[in-house]
N, C-alpha and C. Protein backbone atom coordinates (compact mmCIF):
# COMPACT_ATOMS: atom_id res chain seq x y z
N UNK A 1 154.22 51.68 109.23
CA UNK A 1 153.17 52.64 109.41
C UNK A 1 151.84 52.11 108.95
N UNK A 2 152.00 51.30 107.93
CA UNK A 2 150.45 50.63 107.67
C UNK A 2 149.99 50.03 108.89
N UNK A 3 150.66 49.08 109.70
CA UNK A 3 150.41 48.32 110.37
C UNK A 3 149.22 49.31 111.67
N UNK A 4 149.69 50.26 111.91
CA UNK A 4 149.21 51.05 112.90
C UNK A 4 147.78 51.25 112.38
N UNK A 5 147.36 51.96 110.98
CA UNK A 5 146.53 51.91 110.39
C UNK A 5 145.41 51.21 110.05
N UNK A 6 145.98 49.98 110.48
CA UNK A 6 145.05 48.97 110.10
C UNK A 6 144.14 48.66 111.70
N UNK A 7 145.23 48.89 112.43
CA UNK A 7 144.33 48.83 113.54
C UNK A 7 143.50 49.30 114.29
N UNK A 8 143.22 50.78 113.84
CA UNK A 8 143.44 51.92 114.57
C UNK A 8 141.48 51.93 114.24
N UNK A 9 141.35 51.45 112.88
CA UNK A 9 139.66 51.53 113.03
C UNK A 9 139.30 50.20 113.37
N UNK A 10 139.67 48.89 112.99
CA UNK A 10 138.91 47.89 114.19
C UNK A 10 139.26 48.46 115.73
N UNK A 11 139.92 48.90 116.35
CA UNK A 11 140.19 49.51 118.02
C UNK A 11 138.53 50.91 118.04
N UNK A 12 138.66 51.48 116.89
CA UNK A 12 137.35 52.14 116.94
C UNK A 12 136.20 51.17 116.82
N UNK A 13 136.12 50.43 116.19
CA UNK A 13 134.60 49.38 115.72
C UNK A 13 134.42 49.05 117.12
N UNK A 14 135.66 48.17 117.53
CA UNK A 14 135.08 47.51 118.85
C UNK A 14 135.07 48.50 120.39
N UNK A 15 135.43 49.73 120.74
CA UNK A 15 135.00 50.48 121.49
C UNK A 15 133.26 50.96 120.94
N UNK A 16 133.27 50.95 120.01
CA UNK A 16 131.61 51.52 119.31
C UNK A 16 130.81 50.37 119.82
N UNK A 17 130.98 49.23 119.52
CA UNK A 17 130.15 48.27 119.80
C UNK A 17 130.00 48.27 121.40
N UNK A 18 130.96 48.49 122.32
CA UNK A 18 131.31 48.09 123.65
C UNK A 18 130.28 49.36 123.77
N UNK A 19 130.57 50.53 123.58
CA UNK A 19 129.52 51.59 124.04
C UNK A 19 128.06 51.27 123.76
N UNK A 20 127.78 50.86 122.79
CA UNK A 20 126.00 50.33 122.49
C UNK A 20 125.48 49.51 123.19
N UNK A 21 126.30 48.28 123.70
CA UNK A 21 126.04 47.26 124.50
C UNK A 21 125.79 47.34 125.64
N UNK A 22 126.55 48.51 126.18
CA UNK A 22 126.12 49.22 127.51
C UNK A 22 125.33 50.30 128.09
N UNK A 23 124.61 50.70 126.35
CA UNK A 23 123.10 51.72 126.52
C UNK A 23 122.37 50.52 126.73
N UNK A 24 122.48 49.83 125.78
CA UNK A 24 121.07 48.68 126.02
C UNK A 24 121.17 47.81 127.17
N UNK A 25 122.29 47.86 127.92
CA UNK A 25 121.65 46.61 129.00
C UNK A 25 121.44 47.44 129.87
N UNK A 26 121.63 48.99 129.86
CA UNK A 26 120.98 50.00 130.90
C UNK A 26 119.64 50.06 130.60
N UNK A 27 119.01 49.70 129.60
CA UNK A 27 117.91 50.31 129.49
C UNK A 27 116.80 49.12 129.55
N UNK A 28 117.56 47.74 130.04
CA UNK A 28 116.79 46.80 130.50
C UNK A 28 116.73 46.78 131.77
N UNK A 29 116.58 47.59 132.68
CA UNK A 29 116.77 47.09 133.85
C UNK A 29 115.40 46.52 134.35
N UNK A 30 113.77 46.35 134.15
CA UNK A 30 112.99 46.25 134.20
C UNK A 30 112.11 47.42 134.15
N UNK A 31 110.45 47.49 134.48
CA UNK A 31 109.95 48.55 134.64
C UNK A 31 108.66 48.16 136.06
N UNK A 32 109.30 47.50 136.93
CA UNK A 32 108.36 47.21 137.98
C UNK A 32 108.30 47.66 139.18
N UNK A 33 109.42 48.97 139.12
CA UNK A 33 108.73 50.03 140.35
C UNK A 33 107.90 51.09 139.56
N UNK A 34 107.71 51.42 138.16
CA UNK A 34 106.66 52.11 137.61
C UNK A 34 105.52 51.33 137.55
N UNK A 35 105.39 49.95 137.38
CA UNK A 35 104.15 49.67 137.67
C UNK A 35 103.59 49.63 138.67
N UNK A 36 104.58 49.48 140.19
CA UNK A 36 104.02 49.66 141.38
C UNK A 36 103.50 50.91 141.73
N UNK A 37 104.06 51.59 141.45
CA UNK A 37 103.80 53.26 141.51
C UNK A 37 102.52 53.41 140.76
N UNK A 38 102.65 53.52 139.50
CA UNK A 38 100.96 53.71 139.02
C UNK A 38 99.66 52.57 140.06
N UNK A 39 100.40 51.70 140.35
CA UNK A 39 99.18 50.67 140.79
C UNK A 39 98.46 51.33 142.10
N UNK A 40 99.76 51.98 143.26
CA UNK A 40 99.26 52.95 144.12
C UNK A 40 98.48 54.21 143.65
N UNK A 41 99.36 54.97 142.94
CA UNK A 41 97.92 56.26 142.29
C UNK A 41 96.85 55.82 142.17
N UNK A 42 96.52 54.49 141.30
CA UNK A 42 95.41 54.50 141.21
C UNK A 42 94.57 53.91 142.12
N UNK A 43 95.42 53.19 143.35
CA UNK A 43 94.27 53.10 144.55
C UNK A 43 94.14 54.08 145.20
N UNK A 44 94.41 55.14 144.98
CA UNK A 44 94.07 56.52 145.78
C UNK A 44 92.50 56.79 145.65
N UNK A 45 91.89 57.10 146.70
CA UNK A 45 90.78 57.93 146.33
C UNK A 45 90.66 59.31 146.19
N UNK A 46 90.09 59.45 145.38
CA UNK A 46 89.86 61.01 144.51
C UNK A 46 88.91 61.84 145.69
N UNK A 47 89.37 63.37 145.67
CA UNK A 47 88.66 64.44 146.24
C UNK A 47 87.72 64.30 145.55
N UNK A 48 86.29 64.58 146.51
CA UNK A 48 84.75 64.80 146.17
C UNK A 48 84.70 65.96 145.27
N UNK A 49 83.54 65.97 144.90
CA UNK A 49 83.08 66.79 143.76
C UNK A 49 81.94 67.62 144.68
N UNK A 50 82.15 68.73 144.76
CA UNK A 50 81.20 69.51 145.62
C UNK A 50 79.97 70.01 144.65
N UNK A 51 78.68 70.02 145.20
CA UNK A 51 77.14 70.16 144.95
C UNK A 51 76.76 70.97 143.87
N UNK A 52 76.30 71.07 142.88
CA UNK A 52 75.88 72.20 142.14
C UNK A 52 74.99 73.40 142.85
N UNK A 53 75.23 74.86 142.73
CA UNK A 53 74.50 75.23 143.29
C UNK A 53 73.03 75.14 143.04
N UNK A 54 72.39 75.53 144.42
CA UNK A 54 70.61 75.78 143.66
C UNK A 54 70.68 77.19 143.33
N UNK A 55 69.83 76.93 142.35
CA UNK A 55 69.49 78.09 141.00
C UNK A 55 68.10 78.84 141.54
N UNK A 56 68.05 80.11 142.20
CA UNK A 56 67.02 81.17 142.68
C UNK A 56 66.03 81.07 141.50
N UNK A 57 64.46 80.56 141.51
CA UNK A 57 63.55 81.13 140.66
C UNK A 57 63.11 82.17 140.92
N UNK A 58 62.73 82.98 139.75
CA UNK A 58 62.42 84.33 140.38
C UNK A 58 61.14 84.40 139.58
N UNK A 59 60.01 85.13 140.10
CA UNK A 59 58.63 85.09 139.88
C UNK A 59 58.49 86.96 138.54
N UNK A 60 57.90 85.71 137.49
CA UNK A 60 57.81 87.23 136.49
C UNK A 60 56.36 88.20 136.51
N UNK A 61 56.33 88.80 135.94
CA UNK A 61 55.59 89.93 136.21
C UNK A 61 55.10 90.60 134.97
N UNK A 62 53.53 90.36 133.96
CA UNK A 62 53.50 90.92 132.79
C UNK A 62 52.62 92.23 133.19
N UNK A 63 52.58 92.94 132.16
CA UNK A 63 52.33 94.39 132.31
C UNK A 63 50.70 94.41 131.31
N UNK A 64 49.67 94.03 132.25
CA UNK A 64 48.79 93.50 131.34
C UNK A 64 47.70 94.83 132.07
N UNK A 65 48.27 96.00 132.96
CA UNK A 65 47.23 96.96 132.97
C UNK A 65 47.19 97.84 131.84
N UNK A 66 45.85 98.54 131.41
CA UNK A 66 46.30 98.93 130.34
C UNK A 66 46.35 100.94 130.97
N UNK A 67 46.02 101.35 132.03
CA UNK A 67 46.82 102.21 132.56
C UNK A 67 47.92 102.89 133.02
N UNK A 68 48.48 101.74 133.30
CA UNK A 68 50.29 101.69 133.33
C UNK A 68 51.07 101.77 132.00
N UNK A 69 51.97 102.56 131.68
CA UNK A 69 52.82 102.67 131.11
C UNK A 69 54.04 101.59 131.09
N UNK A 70 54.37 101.05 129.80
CA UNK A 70 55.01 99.72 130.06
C UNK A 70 56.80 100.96 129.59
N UNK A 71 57.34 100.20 131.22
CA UNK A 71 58.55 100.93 131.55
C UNK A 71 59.71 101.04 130.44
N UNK A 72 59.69 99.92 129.47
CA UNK A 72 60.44 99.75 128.46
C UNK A 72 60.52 100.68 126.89
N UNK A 73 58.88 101.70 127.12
CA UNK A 73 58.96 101.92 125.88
C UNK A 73 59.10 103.60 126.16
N UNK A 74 58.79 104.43 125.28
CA UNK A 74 59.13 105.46 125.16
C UNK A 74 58.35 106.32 125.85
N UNK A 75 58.57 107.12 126.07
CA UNK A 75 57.28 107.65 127.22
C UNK A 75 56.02 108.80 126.04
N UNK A 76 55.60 109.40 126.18
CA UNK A 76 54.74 109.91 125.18
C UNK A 76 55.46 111.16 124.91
N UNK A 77 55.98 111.59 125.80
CA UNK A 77 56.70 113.02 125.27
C UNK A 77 58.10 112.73 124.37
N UNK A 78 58.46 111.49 124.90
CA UNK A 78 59.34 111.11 123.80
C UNK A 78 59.00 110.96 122.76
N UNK A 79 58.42 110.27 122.38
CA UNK A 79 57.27 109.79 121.02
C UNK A 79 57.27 111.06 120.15
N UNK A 80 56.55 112.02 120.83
CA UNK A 80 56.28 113.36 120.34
C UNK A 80 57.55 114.11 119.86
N UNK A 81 58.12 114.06 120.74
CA UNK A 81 59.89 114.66 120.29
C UNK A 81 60.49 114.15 119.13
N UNK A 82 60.42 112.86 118.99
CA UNK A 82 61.27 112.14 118.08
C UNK A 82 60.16 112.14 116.52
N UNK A 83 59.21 112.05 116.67
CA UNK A 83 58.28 112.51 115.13
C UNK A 83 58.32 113.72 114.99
N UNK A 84 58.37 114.85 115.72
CA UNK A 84 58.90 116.28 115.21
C UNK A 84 60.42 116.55 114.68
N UNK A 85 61.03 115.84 115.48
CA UNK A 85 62.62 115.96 115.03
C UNK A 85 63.03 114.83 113.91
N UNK A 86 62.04 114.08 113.45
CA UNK A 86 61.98 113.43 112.06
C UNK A 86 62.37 114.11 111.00
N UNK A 87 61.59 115.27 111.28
CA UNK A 87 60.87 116.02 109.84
C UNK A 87 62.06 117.30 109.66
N UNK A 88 62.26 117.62 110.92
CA UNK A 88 62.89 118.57 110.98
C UNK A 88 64.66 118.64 110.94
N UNK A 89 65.58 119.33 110.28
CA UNK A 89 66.71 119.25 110.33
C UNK A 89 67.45 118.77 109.64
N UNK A 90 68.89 118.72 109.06
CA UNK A 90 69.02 118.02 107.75
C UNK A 90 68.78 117.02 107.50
N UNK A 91 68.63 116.55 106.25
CA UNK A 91 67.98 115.23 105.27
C UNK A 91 69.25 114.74 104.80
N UNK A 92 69.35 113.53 104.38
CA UNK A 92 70.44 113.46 103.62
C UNK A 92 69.51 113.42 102.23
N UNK A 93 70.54 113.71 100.98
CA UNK A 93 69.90 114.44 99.78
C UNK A 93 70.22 112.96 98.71
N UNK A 94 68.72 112.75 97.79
CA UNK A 94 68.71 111.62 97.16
C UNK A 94 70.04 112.31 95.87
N UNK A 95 71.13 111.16 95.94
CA UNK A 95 72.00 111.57 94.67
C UNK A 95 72.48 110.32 94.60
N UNK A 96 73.31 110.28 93.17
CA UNK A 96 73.75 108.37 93.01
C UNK A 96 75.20 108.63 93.32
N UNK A 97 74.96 107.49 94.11
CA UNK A 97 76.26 107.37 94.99
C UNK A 97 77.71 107.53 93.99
N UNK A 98 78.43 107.60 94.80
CA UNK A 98 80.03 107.97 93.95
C UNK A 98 80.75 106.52 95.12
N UNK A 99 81.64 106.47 94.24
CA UNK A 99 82.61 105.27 94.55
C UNK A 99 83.04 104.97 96.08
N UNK A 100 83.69 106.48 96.42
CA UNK A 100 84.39 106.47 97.21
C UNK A 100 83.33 106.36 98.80
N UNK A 101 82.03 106.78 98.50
CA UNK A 101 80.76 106.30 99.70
C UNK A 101 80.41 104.69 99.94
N UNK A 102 81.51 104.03 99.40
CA UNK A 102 81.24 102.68 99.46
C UNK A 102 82.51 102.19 100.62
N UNK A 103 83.33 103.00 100.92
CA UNK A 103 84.35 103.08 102.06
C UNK A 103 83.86 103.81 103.05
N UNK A 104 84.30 103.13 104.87
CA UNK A 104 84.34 103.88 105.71
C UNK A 104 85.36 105.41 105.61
N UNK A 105 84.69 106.40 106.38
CA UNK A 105 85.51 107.32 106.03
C UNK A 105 87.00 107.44 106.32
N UNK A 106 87.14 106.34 108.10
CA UNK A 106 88.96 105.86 108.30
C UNK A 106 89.53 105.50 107.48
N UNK A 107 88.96 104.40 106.73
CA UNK A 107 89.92 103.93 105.52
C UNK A 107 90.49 104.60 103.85
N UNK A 108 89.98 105.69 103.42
CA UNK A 108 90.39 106.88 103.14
C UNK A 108 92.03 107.33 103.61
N UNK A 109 92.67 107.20 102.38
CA UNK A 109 93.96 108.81 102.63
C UNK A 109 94.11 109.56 101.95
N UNK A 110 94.03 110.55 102.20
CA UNK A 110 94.59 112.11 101.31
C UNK A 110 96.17 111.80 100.65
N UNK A 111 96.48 111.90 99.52
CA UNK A 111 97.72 111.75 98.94
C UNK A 111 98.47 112.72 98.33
N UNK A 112 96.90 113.56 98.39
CA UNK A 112 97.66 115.14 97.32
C UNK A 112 96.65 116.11 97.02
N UNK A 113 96.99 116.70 96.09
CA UNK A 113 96.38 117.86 95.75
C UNK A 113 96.73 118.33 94.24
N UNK A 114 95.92 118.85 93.48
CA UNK A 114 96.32 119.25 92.06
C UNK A 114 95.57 120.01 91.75
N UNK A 115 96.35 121.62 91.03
CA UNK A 115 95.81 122.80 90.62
C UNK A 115 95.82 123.64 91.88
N UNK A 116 95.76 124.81 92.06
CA UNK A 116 95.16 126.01 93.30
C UNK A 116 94.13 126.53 93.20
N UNK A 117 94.13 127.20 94.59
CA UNK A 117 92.42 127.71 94.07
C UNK A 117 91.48 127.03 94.30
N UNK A 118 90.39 127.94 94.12
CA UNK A 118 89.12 127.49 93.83
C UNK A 118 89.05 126.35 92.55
N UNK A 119 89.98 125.82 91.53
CA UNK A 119 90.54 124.67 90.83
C UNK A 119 90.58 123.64 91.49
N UNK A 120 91.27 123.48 92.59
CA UNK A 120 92.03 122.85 93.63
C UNK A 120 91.14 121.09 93.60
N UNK A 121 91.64 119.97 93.23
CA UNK A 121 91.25 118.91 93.31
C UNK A 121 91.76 118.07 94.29
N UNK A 122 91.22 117.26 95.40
CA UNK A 122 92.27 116.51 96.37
C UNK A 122 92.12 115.07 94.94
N UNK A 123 93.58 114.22 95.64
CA UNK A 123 93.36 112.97 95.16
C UNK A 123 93.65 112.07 96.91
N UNK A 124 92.94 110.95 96.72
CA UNK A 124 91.89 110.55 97.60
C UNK A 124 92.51 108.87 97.53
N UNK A 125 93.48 108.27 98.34
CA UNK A 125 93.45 106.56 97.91
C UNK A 125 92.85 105.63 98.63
N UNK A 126 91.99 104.93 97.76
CA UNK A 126 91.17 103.63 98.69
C UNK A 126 91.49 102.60 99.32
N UNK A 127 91.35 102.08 100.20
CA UNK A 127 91.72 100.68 100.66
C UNK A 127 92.07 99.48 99.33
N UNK A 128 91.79 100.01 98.17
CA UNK A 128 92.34 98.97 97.51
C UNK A 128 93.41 99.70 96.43
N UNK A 129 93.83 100.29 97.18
CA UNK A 129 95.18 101.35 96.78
C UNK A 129 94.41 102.28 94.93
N UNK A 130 93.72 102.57 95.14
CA UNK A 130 93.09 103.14 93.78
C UNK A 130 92.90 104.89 94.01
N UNK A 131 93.70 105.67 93.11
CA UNK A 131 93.69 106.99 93.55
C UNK A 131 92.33 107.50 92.70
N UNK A 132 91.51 108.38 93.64
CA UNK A 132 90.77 108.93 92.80
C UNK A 132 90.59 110.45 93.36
N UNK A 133 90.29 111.42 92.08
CA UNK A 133 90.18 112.89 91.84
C UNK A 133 89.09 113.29 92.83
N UNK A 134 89.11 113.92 93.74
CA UNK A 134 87.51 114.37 94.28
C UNK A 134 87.40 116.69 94.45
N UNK A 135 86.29 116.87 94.02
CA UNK A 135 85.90 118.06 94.02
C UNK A 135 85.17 118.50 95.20
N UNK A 136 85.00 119.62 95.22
CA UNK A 136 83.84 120.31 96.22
C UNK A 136 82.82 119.97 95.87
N UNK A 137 81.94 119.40 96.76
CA UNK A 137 80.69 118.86 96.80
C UNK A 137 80.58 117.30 96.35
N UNK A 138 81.90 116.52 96.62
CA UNK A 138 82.40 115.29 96.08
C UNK A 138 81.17 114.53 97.38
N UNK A 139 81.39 113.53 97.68
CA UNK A 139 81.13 112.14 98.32
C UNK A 139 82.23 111.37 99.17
N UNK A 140 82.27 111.48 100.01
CA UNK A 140 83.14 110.53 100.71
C UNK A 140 82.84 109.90 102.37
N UNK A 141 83.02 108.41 102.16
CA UNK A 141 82.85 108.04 103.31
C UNK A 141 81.24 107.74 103.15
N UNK A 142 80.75 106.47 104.35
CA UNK A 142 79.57 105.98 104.36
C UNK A 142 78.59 107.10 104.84
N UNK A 143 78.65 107.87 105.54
CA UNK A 143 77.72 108.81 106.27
C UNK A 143 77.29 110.15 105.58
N UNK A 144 77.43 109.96 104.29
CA UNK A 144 77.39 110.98 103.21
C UNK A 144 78.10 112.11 103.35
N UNK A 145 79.10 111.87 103.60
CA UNK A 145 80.19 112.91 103.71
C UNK A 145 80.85 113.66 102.81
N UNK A 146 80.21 115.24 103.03
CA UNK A 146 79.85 116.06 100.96
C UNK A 146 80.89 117.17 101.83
N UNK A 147 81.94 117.20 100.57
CA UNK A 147 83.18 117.89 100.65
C UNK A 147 83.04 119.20 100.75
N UNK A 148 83.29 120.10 101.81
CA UNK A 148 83.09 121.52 101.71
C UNK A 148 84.49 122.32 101.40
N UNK A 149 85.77 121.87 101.57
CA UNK A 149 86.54 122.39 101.27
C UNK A 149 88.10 121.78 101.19
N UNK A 150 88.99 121.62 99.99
CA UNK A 150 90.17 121.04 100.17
C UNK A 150 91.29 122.33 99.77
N UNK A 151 91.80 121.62 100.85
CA UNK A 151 93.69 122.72 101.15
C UNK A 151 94.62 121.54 101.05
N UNK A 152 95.65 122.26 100.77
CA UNK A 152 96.80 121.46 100.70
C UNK A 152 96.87 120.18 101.26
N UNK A 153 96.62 120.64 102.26
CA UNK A 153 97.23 119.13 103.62
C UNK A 153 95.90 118.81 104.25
N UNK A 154 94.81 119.39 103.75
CA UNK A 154 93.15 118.39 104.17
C UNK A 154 92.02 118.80 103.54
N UNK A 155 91.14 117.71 103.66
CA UNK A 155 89.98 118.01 102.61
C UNK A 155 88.63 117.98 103.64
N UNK A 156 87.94 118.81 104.33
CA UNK A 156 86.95 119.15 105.16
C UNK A 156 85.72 118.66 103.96
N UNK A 157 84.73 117.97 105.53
CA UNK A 157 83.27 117.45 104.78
C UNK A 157 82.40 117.42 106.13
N UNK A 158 81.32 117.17 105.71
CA UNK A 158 80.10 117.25 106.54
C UNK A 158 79.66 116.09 106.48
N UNK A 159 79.42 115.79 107.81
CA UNK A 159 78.97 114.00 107.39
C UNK A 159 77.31 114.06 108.31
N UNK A 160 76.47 113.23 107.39
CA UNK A 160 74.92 113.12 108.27
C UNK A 160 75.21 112.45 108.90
N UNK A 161 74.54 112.01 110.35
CA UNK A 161 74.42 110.97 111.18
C UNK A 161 73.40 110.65 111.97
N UNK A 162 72.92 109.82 112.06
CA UNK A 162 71.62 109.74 113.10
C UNK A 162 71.68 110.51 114.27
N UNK A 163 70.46 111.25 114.92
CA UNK A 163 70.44 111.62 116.28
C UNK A 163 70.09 111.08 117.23
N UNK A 164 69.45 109.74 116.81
CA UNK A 164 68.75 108.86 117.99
C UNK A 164 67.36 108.89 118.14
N UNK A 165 66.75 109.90 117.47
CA UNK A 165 65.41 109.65 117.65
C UNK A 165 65.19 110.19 116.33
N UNK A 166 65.74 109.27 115.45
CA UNK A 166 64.54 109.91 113.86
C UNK A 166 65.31 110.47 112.91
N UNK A 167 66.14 111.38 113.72
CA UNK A 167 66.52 112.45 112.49
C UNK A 167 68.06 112.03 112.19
N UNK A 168 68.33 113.29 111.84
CA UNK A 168 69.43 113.41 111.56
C UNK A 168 70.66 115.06 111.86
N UNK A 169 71.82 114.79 112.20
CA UNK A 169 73.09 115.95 112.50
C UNK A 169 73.72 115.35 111.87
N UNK A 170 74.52 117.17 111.98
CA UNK A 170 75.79 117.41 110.81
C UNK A 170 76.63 116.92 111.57
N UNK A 171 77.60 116.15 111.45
CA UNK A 171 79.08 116.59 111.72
C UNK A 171 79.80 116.83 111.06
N UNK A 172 81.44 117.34 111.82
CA UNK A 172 82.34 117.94 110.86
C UNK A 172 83.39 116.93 110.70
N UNK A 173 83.80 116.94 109.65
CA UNK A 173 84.98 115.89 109.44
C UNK A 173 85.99 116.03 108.49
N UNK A 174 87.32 115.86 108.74
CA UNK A 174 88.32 115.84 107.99
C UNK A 174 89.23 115.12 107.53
N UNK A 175 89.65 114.69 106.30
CA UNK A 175 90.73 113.41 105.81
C UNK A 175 91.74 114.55 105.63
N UNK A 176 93.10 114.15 106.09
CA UNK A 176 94.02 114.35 106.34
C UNK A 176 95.39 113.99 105.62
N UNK A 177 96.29 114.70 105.02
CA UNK A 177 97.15 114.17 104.18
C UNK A 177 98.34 113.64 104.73
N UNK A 178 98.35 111.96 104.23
CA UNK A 178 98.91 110.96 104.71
C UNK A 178 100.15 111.40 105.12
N UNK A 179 101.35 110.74 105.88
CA UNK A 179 102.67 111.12 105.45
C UNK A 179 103.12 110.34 104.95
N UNK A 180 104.37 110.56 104.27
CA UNK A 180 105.35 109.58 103.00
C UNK A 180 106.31 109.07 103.95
């Protein structure tokens, strides 16, 4: 039984060797129909390159009467509209800012509520996960958004916003209590 043994891995060595010998002389076979082949591609001639287009000049036009109204700006009744509606309508009110006006009002969640009543405090978590207490007449959100009323499951505010010409509107707005 040794005898078998002994042979059984030189009969493996030399089939191993016989298999290697016959990747590599496959893989000599030369490489001179790939060089013929590239040598044709590259006597091919290449498709043309078609024209850049021509570029239309177009003749400008300055607004140098001083009768004409230059089309771009506001017309005078606009003008007039928008310095009356300056003055007029809510203001936002000089107060020092509170924390939570340093966040957009999306990024804001309602988490809760503590006490009833006219007591009633929302708690409020920031984008940098930080809970804070807010009251009626609190601060929230960039657009000065002053708390008019919190319930259980939302905390109602009024937010200023530009009107487009000067002033300023209310809107209404509400943060909403997250779900778990």
């Amino acid at each position: 039984m040794n005898m078998s043994r002994v042979h059984l891995p030189g009969l493996i060595r030399t089939l191993l060797l016989a298999v290697t010998l016959a990747l590599v002389a496959g893989c000599t076979g030369g490489d001179s129909d790939l060089k013929e082949w590239v040598k044709q591609e590259l006597a091919k001639k290449g498709a043309g390159i078609p024209p850049l287009p021509v570029l239309k000049t177009f003749e400008t036009f300055e607004y140098k009467d001083q009768d004409r109204r230059d089309p771009f700006a506001p017309s005078l009744e606009e003008q007039q509209q928008a310095q009356a509606s300056a003055g007029s309508g809510p203001q936002p009110d000089k107060h020092p800012k509170e924390p939570l006006e340093s966040y957009p009002l999306d990024s804001l969640k309602m988490v809760g509520t503590i006490g009833t009543g006219a007591s009633m405090e929302g708690l409020v978590k920031d984008p940098d996960s930080v809970i804070h207490r807010v009251h009626l007449h609190n601060y929230l959100g960039q657009s000065s958004g002053k708390i008019t009323a919190i319930a259980e499951d939302h905390i109602d505010l009024v937010e200023l916003i530009p009107n487009g010409t000067g002033g300023w509107m209310e809107r209404q707005a509400s943060v909403a209590l997250g779900e778990k």
